[in-house]
N, C-alpha and C. Protein backbone atom coordinates (compact mmCIF):
# COMPACT_ATOMS: atom_id res chain seq x y z
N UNK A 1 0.82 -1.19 0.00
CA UNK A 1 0.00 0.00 0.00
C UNK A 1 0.86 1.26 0.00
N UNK A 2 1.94 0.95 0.94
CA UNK A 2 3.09 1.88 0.87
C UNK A 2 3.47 3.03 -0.69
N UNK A 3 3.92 1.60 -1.38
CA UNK A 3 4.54 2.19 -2.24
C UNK A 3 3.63 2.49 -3.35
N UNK A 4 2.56 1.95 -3.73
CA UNK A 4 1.45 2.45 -4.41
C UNK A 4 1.22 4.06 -3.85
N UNK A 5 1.36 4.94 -2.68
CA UNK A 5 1.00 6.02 -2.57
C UNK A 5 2.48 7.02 -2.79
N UNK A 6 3.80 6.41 -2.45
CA UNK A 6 4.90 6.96 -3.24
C UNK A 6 4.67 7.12 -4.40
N UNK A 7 4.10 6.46 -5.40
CA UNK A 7 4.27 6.24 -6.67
C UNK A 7 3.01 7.28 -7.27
N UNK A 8 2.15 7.06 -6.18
CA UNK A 8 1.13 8.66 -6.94
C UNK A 8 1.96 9.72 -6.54
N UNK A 9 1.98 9.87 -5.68
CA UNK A 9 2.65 11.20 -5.06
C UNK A 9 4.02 11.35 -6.07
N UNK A 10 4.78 10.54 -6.67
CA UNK A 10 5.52 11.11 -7.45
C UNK A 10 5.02 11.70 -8.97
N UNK A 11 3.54 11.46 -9.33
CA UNK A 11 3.19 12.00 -10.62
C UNK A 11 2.54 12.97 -9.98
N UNK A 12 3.66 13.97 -10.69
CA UNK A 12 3.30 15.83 -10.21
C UNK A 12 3.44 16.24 -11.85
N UNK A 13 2.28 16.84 -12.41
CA UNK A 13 2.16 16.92 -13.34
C UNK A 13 2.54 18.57 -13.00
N UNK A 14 3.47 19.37 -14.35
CA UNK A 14 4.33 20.65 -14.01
C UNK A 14 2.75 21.61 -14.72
N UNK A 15 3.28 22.87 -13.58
CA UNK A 15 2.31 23.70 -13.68
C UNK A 15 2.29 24.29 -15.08
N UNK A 16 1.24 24.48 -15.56
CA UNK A 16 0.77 25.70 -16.81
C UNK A 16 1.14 26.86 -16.95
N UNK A 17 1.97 27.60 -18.04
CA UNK A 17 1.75 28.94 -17.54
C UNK A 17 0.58 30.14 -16.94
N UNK A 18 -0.14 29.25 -17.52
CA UNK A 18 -1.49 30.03 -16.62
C UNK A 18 -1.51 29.96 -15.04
N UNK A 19 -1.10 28.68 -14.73
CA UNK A 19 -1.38 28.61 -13.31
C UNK A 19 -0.29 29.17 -12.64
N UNK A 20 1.07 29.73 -12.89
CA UNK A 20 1.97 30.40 -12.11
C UNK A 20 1.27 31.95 -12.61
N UNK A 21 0.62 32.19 -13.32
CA UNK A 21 0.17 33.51 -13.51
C UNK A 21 -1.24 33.92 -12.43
N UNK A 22 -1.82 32.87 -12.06
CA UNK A 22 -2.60 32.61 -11.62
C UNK A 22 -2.14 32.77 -9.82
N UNK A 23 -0.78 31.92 -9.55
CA UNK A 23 -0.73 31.86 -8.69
C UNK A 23 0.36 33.42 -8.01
N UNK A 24 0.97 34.21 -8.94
CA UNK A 24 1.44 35.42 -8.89
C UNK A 24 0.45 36.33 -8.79
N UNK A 25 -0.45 36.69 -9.29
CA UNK A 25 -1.75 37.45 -8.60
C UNK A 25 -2.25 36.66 -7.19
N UNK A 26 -1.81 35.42 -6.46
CA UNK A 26 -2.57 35.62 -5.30
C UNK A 26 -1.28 35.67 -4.19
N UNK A 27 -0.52 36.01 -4.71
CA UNK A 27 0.97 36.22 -3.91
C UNK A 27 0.70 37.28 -2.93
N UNK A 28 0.30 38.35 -2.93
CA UNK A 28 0.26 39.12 -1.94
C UNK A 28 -0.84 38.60 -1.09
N UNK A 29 -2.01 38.47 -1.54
CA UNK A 29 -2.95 37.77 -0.70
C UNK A 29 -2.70 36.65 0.16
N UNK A 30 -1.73 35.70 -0.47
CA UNK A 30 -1.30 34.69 0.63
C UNK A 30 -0.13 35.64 1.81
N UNK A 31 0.31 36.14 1.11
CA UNK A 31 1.64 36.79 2.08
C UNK A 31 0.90 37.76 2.98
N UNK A 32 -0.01 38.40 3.19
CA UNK A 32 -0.97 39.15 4.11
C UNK A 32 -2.38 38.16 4.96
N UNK A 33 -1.98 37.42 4.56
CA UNK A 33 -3.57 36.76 5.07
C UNK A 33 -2.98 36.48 6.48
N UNK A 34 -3.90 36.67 7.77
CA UNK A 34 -3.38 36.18 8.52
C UNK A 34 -3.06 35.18 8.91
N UNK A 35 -3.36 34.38 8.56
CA UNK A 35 -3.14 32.65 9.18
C UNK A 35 -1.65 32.38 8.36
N UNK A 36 -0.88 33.16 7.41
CA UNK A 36 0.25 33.00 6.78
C UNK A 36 1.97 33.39 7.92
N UNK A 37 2.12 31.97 8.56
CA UNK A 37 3.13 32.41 9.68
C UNK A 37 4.76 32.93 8.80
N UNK A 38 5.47 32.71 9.49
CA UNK A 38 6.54 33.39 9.17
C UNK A 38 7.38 31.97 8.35
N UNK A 39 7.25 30.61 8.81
CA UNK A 39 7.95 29.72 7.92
C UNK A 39 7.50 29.72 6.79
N UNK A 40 5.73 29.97 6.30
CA UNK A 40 5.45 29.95 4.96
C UNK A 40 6.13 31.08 4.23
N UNK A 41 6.30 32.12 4.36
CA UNK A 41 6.81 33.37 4.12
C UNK A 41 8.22 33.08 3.87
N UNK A 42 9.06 32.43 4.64
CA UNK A 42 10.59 31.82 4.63
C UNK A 42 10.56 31.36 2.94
N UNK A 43 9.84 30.11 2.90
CA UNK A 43 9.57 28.80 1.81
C UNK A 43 9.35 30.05 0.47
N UNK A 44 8.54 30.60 0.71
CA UNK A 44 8.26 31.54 -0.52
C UNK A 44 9.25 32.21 -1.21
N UNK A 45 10.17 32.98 -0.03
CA UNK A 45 11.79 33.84 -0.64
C UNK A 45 12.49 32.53 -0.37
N UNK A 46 12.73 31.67 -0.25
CA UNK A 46 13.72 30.34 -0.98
C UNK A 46 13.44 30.53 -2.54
N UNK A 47 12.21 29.82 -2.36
CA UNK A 47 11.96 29.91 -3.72
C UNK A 47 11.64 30.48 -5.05
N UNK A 48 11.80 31.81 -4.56
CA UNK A 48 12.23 33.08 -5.67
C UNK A 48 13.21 33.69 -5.55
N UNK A 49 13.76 33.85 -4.35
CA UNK A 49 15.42 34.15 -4.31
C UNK A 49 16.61 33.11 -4.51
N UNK A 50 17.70 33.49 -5.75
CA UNK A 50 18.60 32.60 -6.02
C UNK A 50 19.92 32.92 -4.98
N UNK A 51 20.23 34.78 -4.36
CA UNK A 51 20.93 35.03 -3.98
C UNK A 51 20.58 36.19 -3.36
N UNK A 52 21.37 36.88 -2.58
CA UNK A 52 21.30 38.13 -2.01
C UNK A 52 22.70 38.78 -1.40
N UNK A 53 23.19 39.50 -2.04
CA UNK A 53 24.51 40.33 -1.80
C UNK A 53 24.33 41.55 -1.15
N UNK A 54 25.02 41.90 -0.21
CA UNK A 54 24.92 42.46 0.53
C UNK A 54 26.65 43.27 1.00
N UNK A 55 26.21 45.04 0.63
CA UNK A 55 27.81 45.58 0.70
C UNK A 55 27.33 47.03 1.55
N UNK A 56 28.25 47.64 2.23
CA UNK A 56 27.94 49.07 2.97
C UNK A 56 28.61 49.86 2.41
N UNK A 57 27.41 50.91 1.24
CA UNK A 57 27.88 51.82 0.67
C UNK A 57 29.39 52.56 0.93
N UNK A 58 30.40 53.29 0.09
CA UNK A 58 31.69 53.90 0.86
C UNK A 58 31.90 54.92 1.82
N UNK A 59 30.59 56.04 1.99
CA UNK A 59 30.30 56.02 3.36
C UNK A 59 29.69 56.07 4.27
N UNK A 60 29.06 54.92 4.00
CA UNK A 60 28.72 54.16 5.34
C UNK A 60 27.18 54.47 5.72
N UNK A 61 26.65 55.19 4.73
CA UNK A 61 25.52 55.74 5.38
C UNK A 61 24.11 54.61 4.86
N UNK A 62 24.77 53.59 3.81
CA UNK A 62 23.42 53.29 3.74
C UNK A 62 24.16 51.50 3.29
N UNK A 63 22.97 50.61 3.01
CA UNK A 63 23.22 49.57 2.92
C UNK A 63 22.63 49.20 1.74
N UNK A 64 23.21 48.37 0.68
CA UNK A 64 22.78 48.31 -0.38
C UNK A 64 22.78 46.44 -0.80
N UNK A 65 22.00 46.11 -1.16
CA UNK A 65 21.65 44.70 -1.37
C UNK A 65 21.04 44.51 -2.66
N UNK A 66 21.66 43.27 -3.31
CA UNK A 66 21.51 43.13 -4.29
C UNK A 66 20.83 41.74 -4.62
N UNK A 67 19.37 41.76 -5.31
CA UNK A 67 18.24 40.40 -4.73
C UNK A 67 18.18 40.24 -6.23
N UNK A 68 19.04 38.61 -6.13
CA UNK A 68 19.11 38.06 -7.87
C UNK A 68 18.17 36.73 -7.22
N UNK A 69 16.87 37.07 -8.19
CA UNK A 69 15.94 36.22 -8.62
C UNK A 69 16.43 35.04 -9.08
N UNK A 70 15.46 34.07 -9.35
CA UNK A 70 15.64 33.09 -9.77
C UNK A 70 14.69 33.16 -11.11
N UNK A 71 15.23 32.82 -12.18
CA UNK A 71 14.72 33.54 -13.35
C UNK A 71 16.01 34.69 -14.08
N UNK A 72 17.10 35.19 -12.98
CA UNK A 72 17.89 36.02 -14.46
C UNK A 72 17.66 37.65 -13.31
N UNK A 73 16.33 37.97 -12.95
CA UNK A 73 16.28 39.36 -12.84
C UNK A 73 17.36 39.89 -11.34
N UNK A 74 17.94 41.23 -11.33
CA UNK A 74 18.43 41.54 -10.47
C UNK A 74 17.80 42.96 -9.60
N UNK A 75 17.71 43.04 -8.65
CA UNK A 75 17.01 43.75 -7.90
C UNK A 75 17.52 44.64 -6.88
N UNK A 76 18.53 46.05 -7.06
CA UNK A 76 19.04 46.55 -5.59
C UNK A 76 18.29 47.48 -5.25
N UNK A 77 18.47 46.87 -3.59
CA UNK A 77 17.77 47.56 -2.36
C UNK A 77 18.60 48.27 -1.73
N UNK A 78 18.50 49.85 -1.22
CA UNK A 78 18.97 50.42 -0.47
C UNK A 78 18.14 50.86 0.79
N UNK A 79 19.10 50.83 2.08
CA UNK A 79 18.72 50.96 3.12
C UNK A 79 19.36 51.79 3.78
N UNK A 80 18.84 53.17 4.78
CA UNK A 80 19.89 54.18 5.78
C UNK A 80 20.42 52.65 6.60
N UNK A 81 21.49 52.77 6.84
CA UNK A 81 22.27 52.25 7.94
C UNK A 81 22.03 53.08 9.35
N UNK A 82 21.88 52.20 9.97
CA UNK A 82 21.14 52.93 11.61
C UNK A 82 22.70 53.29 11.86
N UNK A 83 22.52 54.31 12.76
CA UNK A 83 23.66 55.09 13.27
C UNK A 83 24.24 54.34 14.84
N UNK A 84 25.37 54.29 15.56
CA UNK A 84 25.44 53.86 16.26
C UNK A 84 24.69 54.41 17.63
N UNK A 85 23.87 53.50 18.38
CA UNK A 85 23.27 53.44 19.50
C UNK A 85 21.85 53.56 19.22
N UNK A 86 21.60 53.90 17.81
CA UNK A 86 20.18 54.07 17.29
C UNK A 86 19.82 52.49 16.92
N UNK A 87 18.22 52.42 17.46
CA UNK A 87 17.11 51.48 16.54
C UNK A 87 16.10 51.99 16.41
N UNK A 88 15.17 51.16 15.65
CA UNK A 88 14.15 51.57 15.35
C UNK A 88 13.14 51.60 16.05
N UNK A 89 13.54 51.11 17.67
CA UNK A 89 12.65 50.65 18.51
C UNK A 89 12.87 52.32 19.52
N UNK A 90 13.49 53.29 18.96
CA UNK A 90 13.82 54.57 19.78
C UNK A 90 12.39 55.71 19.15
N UNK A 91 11.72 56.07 20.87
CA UNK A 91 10.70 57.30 20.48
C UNK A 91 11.34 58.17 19.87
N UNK A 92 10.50 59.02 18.75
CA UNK A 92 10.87 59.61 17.80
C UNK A 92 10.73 61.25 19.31
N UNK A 93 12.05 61.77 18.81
CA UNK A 93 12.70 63.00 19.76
C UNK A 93 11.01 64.23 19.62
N UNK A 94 10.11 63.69 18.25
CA UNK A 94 8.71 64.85 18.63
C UNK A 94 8.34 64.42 19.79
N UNK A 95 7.78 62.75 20.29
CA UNK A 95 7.18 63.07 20.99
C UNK A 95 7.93 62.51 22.63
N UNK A 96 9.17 62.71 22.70
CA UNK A 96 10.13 62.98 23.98
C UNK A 96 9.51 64.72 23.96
N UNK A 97 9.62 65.44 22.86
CA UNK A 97 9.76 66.88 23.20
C UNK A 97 8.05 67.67 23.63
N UNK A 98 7.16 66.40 23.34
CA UNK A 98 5.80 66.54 23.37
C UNK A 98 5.18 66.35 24.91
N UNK A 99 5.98 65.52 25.57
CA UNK A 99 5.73 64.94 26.92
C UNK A 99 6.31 65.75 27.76
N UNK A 100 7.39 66.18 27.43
CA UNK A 100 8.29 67.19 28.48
C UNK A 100 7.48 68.57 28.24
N UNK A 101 6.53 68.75 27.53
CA UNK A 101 6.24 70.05 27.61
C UNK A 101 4.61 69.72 28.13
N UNK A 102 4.19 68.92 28.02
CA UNK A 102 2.52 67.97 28.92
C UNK A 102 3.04 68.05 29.72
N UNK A 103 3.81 67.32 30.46
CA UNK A 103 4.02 67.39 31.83
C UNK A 103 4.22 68.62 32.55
N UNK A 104 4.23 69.66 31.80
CA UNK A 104 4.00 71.09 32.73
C UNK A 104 2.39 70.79 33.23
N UNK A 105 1.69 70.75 32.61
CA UNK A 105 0.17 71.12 32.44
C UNK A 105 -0.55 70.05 32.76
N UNK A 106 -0.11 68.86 32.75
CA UNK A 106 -1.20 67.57 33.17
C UNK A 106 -0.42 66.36 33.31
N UNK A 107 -1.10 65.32 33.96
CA UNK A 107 -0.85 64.01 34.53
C UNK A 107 -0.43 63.09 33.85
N UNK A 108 0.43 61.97 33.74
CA UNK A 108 1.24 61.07 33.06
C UNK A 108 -0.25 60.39 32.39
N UNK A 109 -1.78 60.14 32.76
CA UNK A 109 -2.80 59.33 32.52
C UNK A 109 -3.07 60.47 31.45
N UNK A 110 -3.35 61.75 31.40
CA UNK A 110 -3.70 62.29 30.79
C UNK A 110 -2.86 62.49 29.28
N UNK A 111 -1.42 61.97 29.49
CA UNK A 111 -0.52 62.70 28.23
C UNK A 111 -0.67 61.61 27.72
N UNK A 112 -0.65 60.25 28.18
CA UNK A 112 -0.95 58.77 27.42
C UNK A 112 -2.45 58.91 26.90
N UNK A 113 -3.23 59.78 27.42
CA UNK A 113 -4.55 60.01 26.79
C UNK A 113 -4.47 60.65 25.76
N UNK A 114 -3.84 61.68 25.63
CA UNK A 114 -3.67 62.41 24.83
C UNK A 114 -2.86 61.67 23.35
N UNK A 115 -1.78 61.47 23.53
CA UNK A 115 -0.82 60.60 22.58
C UNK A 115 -1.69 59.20 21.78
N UNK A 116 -2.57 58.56 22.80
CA UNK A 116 -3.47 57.77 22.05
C UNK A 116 -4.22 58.04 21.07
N UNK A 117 -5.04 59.27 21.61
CA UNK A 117 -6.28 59.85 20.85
C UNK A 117 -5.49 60.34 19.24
N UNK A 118 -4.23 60.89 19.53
CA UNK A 118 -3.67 61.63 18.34
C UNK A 118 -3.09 60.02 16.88
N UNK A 119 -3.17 58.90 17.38
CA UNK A 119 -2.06 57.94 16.95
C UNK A 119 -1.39 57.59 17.17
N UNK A 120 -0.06 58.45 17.73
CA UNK A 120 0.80 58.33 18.41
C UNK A 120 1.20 56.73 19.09
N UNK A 121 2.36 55.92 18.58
CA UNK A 121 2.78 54.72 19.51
C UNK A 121 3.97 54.78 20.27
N UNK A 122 4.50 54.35 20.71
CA UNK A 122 5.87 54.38 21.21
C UNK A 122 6.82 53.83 20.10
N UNK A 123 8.16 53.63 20.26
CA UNK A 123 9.13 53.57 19.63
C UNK A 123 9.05 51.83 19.32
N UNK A 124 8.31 51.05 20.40
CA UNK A 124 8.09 49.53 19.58
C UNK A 124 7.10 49.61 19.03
N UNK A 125 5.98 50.78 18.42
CA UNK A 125 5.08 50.27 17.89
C UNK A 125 3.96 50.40 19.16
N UNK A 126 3.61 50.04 20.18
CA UNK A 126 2.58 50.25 21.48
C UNK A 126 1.75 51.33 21.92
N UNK A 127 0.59 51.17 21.94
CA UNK A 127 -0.31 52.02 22.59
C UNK A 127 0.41 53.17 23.68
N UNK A 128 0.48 53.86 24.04
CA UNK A 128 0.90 54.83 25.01
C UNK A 128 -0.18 54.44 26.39
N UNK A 129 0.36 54.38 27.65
CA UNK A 129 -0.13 53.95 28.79
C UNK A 129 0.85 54.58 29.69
N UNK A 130 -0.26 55.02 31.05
CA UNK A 130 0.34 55.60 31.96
C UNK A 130 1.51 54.87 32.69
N UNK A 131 2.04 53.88 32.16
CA UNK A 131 3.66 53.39 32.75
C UNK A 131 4.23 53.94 31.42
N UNK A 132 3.78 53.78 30.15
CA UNK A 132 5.05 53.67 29.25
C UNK A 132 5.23 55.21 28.81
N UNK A 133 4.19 55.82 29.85
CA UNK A 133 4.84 57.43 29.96
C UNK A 133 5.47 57.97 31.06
N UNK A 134 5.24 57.04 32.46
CA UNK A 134 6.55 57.15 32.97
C UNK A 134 7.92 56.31 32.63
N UNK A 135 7.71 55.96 32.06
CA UNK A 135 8.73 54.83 31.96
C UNK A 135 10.09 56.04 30.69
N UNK A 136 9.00 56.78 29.77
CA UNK A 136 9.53 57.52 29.07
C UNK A 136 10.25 58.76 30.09
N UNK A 137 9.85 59.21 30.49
CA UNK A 137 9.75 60.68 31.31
C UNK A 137 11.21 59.80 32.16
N UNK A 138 11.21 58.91 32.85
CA UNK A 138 12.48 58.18 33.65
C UNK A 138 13.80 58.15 32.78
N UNK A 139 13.36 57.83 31.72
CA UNK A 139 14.70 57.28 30.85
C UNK A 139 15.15 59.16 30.05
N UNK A 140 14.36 59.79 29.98
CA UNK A 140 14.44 61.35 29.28
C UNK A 140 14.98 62.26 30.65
N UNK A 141 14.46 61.82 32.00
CA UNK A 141 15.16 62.49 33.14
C UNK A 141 13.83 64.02 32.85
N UNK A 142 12.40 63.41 32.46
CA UNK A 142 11.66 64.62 32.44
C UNK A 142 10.95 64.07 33.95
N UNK A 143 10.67 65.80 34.69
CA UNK A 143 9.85 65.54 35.90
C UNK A 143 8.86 65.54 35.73
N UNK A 144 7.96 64.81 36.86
CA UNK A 144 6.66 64.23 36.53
C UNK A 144 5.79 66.13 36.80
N UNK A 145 4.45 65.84 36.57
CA UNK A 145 3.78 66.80 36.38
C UNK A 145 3.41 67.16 38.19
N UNK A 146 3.35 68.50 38.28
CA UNK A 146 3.34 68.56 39.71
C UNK A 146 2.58 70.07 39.69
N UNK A 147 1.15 69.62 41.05
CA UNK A 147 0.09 70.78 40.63
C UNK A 147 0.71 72.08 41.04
N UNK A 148 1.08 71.82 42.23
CA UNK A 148 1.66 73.38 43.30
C UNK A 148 2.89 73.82 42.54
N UNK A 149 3.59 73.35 41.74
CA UNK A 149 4.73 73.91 40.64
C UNK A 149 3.94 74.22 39.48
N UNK A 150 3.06 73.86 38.74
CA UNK A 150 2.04 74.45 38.04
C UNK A 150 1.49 75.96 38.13
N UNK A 151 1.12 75.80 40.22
CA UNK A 151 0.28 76.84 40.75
C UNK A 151 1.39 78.08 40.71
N UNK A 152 2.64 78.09 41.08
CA UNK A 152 3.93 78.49 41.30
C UNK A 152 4.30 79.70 40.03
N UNK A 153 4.19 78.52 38.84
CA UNK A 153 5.06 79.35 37.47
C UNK A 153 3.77 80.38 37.30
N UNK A 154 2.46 79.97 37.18
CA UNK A 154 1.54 80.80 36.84
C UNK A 154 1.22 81.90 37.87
N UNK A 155 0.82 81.86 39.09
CA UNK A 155 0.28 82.50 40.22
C UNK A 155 1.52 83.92 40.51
């Protein structure tokens, strides 16, 4: 029984050009769908990437990669090269400079209120919440909002 199902499974009749045309229009749709994890996504660039070269421009500012298809075509990508001590996971310096100037006027609940309502995420991408605006204000060395220093500058 074994080998009777080897022996189907080896007649793979080769696709049509229709059906790789077919199956290139649903390429993005599979690659966005959610139930599509990250190994299917892997399997996919195997199998359209033959190579990928990879050199740091001469100075230094950007990264340039070179994505040879499988098929002949060649493809370069350029990228800024992050600077040292920088990622992409760092709040953007508007809204460090947005919080230090809230915190004159209102409460760490209120500036995460505020930053939500506008869009605003943090530097991973995250909702703004009254820790991950102290947590900001700690690491920036901004002081927390304080009423009688409020009452003080104005009065």
């Amino acid at each position: 029984m074994r080998v009777l199902q080897q022996k189907q499974r080896r007649k793979i009749t080769p696709a049509t050009p229709e059906e790789f045309a077919n199956l290139a229009g649903e390429l993005e749709a599979v690659w966005n769908h959610p139930d599509s994890d990250a190994r299917l996504k892997k399997r996919i660039v195997r199998a359209l990437l033959e190579e990928i070269v990879v050199d740091v421009e001469a100075e230094g500012r950007e990264i340039v990669a070179v994505l040879h298809w499988k098929g002949g075509v060649h493809t370069e990508v350029r990228l800024p090269r992050r600077r040292r001590g920088h990622s992409r996971a760092h709040t953007s310096k508007e809204i460090v400079e947005a919080v230090r100037v809230l915190t004159r006027v209102c409460s760490d609940d209120a500036i995460a209120g505020t930053l939500a309502r506008n869009g605003l995420l943090t530097g991973m991408g995250n909702r703004w919440t009254r820790e991950r605006v102290v947590a900001l204000r700690s690491h920036h060395g901004i002081p927390c909002y304080n009423e009688k220093r409020r009452q003080q500058k104005t009065g």
